[in-house]
N, C-alpha and C. Protein backbone atom coordinates (compact mmCIF):
# COMPACT_ATOMS: atom_id res chain seq x y z
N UNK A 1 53.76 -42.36 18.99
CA UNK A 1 53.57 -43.65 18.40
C UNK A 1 54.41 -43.70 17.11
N UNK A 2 54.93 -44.77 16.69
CA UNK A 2 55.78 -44.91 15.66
C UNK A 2 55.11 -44.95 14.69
N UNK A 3 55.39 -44.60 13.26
CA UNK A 3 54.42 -44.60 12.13
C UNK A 3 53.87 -45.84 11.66
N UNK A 4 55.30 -46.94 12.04
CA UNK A 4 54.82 -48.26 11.36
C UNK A 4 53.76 -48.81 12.50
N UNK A 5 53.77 -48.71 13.68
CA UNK A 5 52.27 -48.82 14.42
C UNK A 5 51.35 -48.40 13.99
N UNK A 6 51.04 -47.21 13.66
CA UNK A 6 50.43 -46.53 13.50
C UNK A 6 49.77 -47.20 11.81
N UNK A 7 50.87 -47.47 11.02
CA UNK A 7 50.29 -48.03 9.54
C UNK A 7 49.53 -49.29 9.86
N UNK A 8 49.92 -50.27 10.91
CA UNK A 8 49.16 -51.46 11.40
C UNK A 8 47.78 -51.47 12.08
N UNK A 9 47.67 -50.27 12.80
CA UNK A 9 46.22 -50.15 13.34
C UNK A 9 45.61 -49.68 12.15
N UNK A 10 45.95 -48.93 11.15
CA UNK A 10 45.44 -48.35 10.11
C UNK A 10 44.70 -49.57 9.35
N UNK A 11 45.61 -50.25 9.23
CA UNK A 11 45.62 -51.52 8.20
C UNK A 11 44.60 -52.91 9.44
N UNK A 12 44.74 -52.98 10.37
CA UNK A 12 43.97 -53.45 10.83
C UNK A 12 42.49 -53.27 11.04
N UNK A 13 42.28 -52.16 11.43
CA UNK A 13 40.76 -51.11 11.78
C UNK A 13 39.93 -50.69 10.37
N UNK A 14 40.50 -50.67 9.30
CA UNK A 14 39.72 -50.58 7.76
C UNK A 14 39.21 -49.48 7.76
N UNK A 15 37.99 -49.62 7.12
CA UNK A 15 37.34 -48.19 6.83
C UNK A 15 36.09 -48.09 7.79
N UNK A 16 36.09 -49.15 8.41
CA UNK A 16 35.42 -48.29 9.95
C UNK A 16 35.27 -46.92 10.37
N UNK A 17 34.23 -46.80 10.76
CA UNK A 17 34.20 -45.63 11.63
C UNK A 17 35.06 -45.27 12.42
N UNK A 18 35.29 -43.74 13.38
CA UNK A 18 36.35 -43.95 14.25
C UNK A 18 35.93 -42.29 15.18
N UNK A 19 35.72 -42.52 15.76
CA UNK A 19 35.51 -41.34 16.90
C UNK A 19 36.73 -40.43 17.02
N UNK A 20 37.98 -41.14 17.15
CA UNK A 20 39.13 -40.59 17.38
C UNK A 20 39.37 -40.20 18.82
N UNK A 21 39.15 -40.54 19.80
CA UNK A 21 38.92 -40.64 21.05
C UNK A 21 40.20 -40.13 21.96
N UNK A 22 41.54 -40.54 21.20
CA UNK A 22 42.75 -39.78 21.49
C UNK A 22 43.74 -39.79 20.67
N UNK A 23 44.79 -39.03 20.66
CA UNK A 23 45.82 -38.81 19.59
C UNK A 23 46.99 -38.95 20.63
N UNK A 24 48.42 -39.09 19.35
CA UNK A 24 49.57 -39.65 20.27
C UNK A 24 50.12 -38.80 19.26
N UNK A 25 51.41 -38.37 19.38
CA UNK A 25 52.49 -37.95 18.33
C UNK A 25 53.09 -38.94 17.73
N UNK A 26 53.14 -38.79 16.45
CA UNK A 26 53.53 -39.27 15.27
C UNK A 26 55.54 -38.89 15.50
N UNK A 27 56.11 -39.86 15.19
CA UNK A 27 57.54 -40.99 15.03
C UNK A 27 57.83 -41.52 13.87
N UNK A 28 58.91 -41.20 13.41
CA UNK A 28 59.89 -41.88 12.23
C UNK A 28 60.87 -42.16 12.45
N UNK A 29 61.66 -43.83 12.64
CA UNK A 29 62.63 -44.14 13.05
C UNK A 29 63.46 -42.84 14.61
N UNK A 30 62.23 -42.53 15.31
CA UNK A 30 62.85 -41.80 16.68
C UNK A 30 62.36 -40.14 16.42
N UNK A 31 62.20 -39.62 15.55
CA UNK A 31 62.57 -38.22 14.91
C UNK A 31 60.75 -37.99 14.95
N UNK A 32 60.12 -36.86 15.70
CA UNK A 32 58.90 -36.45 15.29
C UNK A 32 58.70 -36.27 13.98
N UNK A 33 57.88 -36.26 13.42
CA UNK A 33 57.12 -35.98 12.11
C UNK A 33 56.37 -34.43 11.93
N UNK A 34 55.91 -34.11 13.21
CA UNK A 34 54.90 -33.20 13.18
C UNK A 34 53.63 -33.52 13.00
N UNK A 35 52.97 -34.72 12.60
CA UNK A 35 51.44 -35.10 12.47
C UNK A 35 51.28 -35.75 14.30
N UNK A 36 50.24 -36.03 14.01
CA UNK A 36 49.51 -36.74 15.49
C UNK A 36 48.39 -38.22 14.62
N UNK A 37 48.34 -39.28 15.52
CA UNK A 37 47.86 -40.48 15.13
C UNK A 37 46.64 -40.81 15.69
N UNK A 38 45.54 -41.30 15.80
CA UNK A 38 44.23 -41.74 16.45
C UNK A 38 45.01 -43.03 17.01
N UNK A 39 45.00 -43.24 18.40
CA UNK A 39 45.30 -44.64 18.88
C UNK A 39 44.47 -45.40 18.89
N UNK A 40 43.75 -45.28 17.84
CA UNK A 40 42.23 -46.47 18.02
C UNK A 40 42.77 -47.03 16.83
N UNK A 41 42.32 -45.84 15.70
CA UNK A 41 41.93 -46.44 14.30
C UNK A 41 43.28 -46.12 13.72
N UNK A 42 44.34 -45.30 14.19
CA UNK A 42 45.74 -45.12 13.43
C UNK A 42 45.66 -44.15 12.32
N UNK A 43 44.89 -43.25 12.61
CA UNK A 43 44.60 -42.02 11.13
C UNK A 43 45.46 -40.92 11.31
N UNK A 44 46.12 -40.79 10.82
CA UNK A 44 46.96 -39.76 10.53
C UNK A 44 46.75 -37.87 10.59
N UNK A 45 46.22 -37.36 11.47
CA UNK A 45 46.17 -35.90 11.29
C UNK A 45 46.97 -34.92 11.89
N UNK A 46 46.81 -33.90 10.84
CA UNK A 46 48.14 -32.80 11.41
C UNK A 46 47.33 -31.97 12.85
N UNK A 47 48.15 -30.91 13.02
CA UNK A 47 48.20 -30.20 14.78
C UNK A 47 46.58 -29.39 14.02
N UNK A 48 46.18 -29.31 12.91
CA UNK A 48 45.12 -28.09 12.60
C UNK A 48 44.12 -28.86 13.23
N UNK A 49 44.08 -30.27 12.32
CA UNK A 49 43.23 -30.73 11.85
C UNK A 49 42.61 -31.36 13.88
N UNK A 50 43.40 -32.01 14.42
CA UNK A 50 43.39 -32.64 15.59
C UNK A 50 42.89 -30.99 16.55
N UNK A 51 43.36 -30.25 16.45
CA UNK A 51 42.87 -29.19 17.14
C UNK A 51 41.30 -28.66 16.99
N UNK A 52 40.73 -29.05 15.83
CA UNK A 52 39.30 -28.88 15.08
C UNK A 52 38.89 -29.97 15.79
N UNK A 53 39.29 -30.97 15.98
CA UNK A 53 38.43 -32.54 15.90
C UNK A 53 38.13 -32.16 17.99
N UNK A 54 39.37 -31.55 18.20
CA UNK A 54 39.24 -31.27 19.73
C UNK A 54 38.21 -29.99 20.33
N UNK A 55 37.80 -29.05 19.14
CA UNK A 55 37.72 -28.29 19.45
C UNK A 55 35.81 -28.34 19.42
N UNK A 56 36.00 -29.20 18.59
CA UNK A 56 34.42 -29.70 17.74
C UNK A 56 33.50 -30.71 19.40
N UNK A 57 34.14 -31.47 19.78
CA UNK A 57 33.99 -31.88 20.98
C UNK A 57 33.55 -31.11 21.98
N UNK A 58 34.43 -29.98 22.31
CA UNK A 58 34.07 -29.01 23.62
C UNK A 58 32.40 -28.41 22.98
N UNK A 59 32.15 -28.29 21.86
CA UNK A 59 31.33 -27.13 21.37
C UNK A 59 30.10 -28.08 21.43
């Protein structure tokens, strides 16, 4: 997902809650970033953090 998507769901969705239900890779003008995005709410987390949030789920 491109970042500036990603800043619009951000900016759309507020400070809502957000499950985080799935992640997409994070885009800058074409070029990965290395973070990952919530395609719901557009939150920004790195590979640790998304790996915890995945890992927290199975458990």
């Amino acid at each position: 997902m491109q970042s500036k998507k990603a800043s619009e769901l951000r900016t759309a969705w507020g400070d809502s809650p957000c499950e985080h239900p799935a992640f997409a890779k994070e885009y800058d003008l074409g070029a990965r970033t290395g973070d990952y995005v919530c395609t719901q709410c557009g939150a920004k987390v790195t590979f640790r953090e998304r790996a915890e949030i995945l890992a927290a789920r199975r458990a």
